[in-house]
Protein backbone atom coordinates (compact mmCIF):
# COMPACT_ATOMS: atom_id res chain seq x y z
CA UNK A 1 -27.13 23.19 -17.93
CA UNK A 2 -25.75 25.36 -15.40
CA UNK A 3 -23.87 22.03 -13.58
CA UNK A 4 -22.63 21.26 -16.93
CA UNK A 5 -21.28 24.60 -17.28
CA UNK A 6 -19.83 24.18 -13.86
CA UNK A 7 -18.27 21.27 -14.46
CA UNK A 8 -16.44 22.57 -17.64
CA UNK A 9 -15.39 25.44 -15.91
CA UNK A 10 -13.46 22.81 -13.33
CA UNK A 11 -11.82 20.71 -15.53
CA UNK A 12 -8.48 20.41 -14.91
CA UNK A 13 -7.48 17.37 -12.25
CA UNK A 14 -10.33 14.86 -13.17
CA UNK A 15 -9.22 15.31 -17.05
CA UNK A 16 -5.46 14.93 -16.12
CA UNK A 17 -6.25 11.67 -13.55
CA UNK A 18 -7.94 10.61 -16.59
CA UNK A 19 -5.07 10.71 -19.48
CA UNK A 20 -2.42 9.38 -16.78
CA UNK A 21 -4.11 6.42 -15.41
CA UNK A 22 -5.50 5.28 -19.04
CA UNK A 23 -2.19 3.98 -19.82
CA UNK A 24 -0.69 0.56 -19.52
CA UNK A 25 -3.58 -0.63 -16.94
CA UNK A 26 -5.90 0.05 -19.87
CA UNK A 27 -4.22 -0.59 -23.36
CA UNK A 28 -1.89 -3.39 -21.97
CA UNK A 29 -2.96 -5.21 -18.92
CA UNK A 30 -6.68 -4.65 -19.58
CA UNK A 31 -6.48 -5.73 -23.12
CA UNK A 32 -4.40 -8.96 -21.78
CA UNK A 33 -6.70 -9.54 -19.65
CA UNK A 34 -9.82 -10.21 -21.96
CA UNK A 35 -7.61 -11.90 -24.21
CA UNK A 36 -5.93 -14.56 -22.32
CA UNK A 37 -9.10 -14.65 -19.58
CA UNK A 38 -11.82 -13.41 -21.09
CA UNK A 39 -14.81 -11.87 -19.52
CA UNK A 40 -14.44 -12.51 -16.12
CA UNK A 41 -11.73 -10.17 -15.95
CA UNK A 42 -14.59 -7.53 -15.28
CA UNK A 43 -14.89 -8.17 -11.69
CA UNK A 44 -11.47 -7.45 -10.74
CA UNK A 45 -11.14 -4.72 -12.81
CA UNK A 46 -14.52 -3.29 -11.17
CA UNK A 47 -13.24 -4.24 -8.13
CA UNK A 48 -9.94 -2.40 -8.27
CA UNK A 49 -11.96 0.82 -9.18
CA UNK A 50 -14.85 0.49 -6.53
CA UNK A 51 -12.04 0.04 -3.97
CA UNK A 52 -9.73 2.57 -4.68
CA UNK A 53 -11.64 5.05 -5.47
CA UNK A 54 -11.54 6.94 -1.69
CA UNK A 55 -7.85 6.77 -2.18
CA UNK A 56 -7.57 9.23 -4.90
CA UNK A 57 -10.65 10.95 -3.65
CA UNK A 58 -9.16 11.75 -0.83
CA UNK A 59 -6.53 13.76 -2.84
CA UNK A 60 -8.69 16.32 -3.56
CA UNK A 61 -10.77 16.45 -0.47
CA UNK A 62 -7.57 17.29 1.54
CA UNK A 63 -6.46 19.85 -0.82
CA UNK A 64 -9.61 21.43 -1.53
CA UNK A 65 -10.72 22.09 1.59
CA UNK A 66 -7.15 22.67 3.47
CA UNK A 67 -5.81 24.27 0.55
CA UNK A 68 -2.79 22.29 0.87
CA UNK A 69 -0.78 19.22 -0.67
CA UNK A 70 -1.46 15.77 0.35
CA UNK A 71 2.08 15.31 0.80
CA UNK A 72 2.31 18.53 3.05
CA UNK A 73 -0.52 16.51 4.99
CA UNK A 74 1.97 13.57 5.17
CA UNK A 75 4.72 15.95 6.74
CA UNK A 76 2.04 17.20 9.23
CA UNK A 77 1.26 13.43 10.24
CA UNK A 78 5.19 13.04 11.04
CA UNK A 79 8.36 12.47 8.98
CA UNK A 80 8.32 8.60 8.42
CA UNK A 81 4.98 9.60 6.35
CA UNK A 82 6.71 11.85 4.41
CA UNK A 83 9.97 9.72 4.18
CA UNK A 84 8.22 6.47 3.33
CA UNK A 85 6.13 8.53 0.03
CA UNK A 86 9.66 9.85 -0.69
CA UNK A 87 10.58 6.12 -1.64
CA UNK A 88 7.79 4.99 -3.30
CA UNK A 89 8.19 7.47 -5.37
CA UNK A 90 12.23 7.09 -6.12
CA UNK A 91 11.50 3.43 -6.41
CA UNK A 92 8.52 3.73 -8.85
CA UNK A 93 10.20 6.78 -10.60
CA UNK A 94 12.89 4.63 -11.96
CA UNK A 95 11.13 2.18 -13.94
CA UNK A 96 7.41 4.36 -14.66
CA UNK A 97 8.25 6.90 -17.13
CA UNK A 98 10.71 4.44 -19.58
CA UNK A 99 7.77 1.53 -19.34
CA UNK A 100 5.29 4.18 -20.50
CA UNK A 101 7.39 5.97 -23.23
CA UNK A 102 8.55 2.18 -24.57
CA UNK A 103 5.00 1.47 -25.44
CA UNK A 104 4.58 4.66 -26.72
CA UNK A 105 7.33 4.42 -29.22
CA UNK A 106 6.54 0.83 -29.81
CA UNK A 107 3.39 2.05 -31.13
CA UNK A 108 4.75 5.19 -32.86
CA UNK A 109 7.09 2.65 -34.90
CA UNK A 110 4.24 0.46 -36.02
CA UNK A 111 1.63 2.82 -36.76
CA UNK A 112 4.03 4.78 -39.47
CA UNK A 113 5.82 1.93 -40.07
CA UNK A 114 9.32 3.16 -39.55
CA UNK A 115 12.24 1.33 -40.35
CA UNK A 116 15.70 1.05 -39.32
CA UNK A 117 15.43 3.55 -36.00
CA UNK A 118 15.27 1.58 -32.84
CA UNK A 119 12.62 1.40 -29.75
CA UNK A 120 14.83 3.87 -27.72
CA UNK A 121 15.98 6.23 -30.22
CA UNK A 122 11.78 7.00 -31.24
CA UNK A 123 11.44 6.69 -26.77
CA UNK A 124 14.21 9.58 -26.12
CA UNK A 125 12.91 10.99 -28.97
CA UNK A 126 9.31 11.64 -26.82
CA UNK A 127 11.21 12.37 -23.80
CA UNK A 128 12.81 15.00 -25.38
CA UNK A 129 9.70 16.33 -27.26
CA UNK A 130 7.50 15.87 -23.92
CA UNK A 131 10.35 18.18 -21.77
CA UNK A 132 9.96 21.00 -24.43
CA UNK A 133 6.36 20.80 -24.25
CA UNK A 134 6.02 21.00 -20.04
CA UNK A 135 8.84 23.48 -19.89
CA UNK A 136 7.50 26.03 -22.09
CA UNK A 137 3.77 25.41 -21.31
CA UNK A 138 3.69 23.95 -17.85
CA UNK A 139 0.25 23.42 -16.28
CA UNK A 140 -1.99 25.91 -18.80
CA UNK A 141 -0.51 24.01 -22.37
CA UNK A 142 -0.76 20.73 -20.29
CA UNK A 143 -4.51 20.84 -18.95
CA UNK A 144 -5.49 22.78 -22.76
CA UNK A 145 -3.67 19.54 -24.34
CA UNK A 146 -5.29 17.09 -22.56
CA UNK A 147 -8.69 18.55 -23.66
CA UNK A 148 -8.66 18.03 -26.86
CA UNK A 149 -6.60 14.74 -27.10
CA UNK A 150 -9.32 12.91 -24.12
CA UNK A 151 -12.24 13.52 -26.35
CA UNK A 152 -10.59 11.99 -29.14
CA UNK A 153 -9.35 9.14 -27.25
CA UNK A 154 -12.61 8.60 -25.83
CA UNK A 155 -14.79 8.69 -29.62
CA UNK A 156 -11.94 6.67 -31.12
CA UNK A 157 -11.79 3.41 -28.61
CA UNK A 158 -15.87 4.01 -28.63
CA UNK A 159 -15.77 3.65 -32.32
CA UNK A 160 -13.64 1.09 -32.08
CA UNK A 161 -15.18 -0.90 -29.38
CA UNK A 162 -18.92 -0.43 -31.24
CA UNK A 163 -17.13 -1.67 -34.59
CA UNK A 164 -15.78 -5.08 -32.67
CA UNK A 165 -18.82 -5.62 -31.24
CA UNK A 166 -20.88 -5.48 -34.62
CA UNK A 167 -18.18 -7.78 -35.61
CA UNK A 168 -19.10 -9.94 -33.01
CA UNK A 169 -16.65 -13.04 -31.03
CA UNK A 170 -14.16 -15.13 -32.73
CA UNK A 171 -14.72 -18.47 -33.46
CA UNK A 172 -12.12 -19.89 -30.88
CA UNK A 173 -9.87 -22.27 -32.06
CA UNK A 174 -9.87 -25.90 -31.97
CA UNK A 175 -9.39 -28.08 -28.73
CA UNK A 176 -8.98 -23.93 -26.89
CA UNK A 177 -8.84 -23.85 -23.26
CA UNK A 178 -9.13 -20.94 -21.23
CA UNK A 179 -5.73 -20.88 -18.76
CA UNK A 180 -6.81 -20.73 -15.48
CA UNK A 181 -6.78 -17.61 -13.41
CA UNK A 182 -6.06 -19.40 -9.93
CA UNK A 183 -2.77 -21.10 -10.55
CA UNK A 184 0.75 -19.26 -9.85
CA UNK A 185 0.71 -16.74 -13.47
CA UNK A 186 -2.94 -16.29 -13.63
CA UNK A 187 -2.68 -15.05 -9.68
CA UNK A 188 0.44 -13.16 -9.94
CA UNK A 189 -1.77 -11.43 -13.76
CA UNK A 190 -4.48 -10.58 -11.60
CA UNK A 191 -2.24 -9.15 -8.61
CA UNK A 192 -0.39 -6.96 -11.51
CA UNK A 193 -3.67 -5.58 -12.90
CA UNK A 194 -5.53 -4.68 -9.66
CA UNK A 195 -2.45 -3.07 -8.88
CA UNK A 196 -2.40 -1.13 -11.70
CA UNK A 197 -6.32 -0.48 -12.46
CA UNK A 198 -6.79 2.13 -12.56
CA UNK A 199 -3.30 3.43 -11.78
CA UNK A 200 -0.93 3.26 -8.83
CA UNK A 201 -2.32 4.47 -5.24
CA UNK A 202 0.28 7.21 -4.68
CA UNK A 203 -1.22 8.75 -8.19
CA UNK A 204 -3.77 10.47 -5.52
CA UNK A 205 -0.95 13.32 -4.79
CA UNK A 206 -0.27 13.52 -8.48
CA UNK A 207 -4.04 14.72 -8.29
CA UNK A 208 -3.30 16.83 -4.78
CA UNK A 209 -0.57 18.89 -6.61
CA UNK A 210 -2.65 19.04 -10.18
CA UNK A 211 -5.87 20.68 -7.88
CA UNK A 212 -3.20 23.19 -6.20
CA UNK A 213 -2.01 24.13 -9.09
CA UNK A 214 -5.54 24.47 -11.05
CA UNK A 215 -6.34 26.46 -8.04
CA UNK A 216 -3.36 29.18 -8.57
CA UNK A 217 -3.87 29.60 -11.72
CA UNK A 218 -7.71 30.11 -11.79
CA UNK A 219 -7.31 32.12 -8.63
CA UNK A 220 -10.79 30.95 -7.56
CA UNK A 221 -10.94 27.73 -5.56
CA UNK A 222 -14.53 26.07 -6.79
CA UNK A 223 -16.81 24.63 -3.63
CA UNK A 224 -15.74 20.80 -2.23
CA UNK A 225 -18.78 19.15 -4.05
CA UNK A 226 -17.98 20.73 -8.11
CA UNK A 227 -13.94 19.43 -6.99
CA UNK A 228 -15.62 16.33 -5.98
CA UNK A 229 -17.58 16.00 -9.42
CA UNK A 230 -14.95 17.31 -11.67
CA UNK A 231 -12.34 14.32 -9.98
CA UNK A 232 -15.32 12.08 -10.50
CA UNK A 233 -16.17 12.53 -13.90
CA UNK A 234 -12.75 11.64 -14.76
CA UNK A 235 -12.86 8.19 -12.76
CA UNK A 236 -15.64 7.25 -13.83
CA UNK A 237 -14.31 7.72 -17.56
CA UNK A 238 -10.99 5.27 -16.66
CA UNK A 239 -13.17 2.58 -15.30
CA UNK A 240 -15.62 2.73 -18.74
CA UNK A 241 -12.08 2.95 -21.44
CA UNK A 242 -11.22 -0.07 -18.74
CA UNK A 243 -13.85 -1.93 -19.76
CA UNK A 244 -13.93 -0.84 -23.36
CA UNK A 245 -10.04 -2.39 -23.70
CA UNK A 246 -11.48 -5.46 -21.86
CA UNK A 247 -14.63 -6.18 -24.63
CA UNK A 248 -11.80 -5.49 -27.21
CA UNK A 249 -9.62 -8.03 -25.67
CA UNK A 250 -12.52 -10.45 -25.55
CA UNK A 251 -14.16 -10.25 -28.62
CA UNK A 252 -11.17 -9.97 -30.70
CA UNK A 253 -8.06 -12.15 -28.72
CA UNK A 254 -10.29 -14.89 -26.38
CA UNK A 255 -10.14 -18.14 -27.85
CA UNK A 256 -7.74 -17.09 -30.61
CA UNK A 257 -4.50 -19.14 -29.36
CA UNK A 258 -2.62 -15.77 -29.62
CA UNK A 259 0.02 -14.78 -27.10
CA UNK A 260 0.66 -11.22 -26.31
CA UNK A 261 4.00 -10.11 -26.68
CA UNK A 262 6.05 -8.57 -23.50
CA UNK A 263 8.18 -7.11 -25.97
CA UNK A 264 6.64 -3.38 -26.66
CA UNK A 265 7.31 -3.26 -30.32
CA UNK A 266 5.96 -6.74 -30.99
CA UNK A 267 3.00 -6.04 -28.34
CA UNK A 268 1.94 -2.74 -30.49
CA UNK A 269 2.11 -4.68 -33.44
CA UNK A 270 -0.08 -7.20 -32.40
CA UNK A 271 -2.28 -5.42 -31.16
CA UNK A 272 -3.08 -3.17 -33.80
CA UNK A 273 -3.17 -5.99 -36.76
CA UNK A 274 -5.46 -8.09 -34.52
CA UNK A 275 -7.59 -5.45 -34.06
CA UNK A 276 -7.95 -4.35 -38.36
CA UNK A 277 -7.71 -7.98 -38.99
CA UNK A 278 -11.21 -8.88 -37.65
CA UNK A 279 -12.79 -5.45 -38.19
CA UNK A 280 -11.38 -4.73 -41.33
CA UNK A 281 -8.15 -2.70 -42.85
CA UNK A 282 -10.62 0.31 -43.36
CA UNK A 283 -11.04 0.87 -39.43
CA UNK A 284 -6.80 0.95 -38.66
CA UNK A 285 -6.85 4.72 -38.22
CA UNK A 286 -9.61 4.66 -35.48
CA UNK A 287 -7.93 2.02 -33.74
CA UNK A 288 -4.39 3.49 -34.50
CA UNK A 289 -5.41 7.07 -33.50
CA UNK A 290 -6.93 4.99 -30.18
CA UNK A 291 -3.59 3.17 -28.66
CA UNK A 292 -1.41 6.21 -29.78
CA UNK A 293 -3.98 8.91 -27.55
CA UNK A 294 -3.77 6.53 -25.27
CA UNK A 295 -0.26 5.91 -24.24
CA UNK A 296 1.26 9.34 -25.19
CA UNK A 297 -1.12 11.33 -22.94
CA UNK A 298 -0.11 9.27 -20.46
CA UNK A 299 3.16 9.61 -20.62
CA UNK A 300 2.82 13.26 -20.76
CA UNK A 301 0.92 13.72 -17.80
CA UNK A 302 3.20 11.46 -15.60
CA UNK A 303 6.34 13.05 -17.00
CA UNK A 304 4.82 16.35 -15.32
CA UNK A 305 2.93 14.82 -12.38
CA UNK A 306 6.51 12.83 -11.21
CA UNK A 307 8.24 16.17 -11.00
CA UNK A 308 5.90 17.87 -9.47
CA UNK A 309 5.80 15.13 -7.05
CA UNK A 310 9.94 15.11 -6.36
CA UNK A 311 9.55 18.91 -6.16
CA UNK A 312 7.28 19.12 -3.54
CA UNK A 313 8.95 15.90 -1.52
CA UNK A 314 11.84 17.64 -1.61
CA UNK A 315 10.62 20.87 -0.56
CA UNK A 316 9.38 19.24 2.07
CA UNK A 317 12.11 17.68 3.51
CA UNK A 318 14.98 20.04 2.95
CA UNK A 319 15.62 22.27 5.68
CA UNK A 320 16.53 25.11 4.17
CA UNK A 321 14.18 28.22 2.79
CA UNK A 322 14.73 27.91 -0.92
CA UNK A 323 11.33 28.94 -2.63
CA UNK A 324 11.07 25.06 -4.80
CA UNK A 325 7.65 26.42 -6.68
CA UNK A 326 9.94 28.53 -8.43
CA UNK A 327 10.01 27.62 -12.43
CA UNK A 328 13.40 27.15 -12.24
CA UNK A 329 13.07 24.24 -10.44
CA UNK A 330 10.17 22.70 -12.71
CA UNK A 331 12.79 22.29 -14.98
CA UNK A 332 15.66 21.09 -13.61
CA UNK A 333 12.94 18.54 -12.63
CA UNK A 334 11.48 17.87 -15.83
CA UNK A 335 15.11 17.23 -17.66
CA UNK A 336 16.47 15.12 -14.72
CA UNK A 337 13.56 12.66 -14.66
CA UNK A 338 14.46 13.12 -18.97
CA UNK A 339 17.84 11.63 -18.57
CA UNK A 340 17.13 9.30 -15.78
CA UNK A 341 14.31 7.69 -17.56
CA UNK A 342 17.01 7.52 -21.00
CA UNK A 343 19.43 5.62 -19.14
CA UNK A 344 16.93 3.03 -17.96
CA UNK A 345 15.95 2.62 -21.56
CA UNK A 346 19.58 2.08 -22.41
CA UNK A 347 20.13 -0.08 -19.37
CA UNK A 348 17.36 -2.68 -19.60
CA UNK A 349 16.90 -2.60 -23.55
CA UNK A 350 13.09 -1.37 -23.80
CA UNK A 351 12.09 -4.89 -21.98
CA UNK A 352 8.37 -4.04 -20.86
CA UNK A 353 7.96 -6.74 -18.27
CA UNK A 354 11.05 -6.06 -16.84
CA UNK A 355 10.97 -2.76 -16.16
CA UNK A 356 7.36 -2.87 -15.31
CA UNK A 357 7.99 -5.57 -12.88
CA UNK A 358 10.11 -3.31 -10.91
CA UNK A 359 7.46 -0.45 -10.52
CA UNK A 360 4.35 -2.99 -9.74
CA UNK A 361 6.23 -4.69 -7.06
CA UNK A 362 7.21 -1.60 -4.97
CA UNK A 363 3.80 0.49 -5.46
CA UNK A 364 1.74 -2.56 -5.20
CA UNK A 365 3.40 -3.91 -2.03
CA UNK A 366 2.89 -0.67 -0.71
CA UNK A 367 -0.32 0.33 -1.94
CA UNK A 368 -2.36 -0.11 1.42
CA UNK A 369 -0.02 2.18 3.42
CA UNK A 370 -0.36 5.08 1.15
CA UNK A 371 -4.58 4.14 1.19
CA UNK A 372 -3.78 4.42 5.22
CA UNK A 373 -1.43 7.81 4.65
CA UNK A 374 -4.63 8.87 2.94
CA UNK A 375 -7.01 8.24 5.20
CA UNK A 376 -5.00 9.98 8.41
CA UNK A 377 -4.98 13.14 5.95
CA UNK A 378 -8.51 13.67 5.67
CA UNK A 379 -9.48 12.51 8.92
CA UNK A 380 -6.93 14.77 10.61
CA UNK A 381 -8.62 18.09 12.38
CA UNK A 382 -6.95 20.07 9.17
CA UNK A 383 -10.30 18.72 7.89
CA UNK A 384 -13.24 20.14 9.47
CA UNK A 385 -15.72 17.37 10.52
CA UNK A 386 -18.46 18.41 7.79
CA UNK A 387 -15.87 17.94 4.81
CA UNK A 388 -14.59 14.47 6.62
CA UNK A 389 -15.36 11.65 4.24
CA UNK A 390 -18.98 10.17 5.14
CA UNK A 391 -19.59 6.49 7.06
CA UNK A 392 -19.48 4.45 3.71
CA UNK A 393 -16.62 6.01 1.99
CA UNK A 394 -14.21 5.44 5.33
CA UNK A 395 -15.97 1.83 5.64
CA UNK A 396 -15.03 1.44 1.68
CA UNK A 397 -11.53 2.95 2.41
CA UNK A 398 -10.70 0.16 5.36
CA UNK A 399 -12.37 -2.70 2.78
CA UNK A 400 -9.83 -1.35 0.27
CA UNK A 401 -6.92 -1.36 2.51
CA UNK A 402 -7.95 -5.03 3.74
CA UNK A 403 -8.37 -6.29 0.44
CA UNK A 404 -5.07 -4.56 -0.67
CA UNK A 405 -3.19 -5.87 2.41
CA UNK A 406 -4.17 -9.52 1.77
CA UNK A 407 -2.98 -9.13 -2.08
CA UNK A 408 0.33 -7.85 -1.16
CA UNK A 409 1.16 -10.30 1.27
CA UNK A 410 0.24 -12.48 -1.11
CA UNK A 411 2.06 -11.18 -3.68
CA UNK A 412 5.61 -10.81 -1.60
CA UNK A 413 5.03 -14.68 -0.24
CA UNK A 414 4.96 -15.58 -4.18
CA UNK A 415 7.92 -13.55 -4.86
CA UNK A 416 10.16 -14.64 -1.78
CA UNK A 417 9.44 -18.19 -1.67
């Protein structure tokens, strides 16, 4: 009772890694991939969690025990650290928040059924709506937020997911054969979702500057192990909704001949009809109230975690002495990445994959030197030797940024040639 107690006490990072990265990995890429592979899509989406997991970790095991972001650790490691996160993050910036909110509205649109107002009117409408909510509330509305819309995320796709599998498989239709997962898309699918399951590696300084700012607020720092089991409670909730999306996509899309859309509005609308059609019309609020909690507190807590992020990078690197944790500054943040995200909408017409594409191709290419960044952080002697990451999880760490290395290669080969 008393961990339990402890643990609630600590929420705050875990529950916030947990709304951002059950996003588009989860409702999108893991729902694709049951559908159009069925269910041996769980191995790489296991995989992807097993090995990235000391990535993030290490996130909150610098901060925790230095006090200190992970991206003041890169600055400490040298200024090509530091300069190399600063570009990831421009890069994936651009394209990150407008994917997200394009779903979101695509969904919005189909679950009330509006008519006549297109995908980026309802997707500035959220961006505007989401700045009003971080800039009055910051942190404290935020983390309060994101604990009551988690638990209803995580009943509703249980619900749901229980209901389908009552339901049981569809009868596949005639003369249906499963694409295969080794050719050209089926590699480049499985390079998109690992990259993406169960969110992008630089999300673990999203979770650095969450923890420091948990941390000023409570004015009590809690112990390394209750940080460690408050981050882990809320992994170990993205890989289950993971798999939960994945039995969905099985039991309700494998075998059906049914292509999913790349177009958001169409892809929401899909997905939801699919999903009442073979449990029945009754069940279209669980399911509704599911994808909805699902995409919106995800674009909520990347909307904040971004400028956070571009705050603290450019705190970093700026010369001068200008104090950038001022609130001031949160702002100008939060509206900026507003209207930046509003004129990629405009620009590229709500187009899912394409925007998307943009994002996976920088953060995945990347993904193994940020794992490395990482790893120099909490290895560095800001980290006393006891609170150094154990044997396994540094052997896990160089197995992740192996296995990551040999995907990315892979992946820029496919794309150059």
């Amino acid at each position: 009772m008393n961990k339990l107690k402890t643990l609630l006490k600590n929420l705050g990072p875990g529950l916030l890694f947990a709304s951002m990265a059950i996003g588009t990995s989860h409702l999108v890429l893991s729902t694709k991939a049951g559908a159009q592979y069925g269910w041996l899509m769980v191995i790489p989406i296991l995989l992807a969690n097993i090995l990235k997991y000391p990535f993030f970790e290490f996130g909150i095991r610098y901060t925790n025990v230095t006090g200190k972001s992970i991206i003041e650790g890169y600055k400490n490691r040298g200024k090509g650290y530091l300069w190399l996160y600063a570009f990831i993050t421009v890069a994936t910036s651009i394209a990150s928040p407008a994917a997200l909110c394009s779903v979101t509205a695509g969904l919005f649109i189909t679950i009330f059924n509006i008519q006549g107002v297109s995908l980026t009117t309802i997707a500035v409408a959220l961006f505007v709506f989401n700045s009003i909510i971080l800039i009055i509330g910051k942190y404290k509305l935020l983390e309060k937020m994101l604990k009551l819309v988690v638990p209803v995320l995580f009943i509703a796709l249980l619900a749901t997911t229980v209901l389908v599998i009552n339901k049981g498989e569809i009868t596949p239709v005639a003369e249906f054969e499963a694409p295969k997962i080794f050719d050209e898309m089926g590699v480049l699918f499985l390079i998109t979702l690992i990259g993406w399951m169960p969110t992008a590696v630089e999300g673990s300084s999203w979770l650095s500057l969450w923890t420091v700012e948990k941390y000023k607020i409570s004015k009590k720092k809690p112990s390394l192990k209750e940080a460690l089991q408050e981050f882990n409670s809320g992994y170990t909730m993205t890989a289950i909704l993971a798999l939960f999306f994945l039995t969905i996509g099985c039991m309700t899309l494998f075998g059906s001949g049914v292509e999913l859309s790349g177009n958001a509005v169409t892809f929401a609308d899909q997905v939801i009809q699919i999903f009442t059609t073979n449990i029945g019309s009754w069940a279209y609020v669980i399911i509704a109230v599911a994808a909805f909690a699902t995409m919106y507190s995800t674009c909520l807590t990347q909307h904040d975690a971004i400028t956070r992020v571009s705050i603290d990078i450019i705190e970093k690197i700026s010369s001068d002495k200008n104090d950038f944790t001022h609130k001031k500054y949160y702002t100008i943040g939060v509206i900026f990445l507003a209207v930046m995200s509003i004129i990629v909408l405009y620009a590229l017409e709500g187009n899912m994959g394409l925007i998307l594409g943009v994002a996976t191709g920088v953060s995945f290419v990347l993904a193994p030197l940020v794992g490395y960044m990482n790893l120099k952080n909490v290895l560095s002697d800001e980290v006393s030797k006891e609170n150094q990451p154990n044997g396994r999880l540094q052997l896990l760490t160089y197995l992740g940024i192996f296995f990551l290395s040999l995907l990315a290669v892979y992946y820029g080969w496919m794309v150059i040639f």
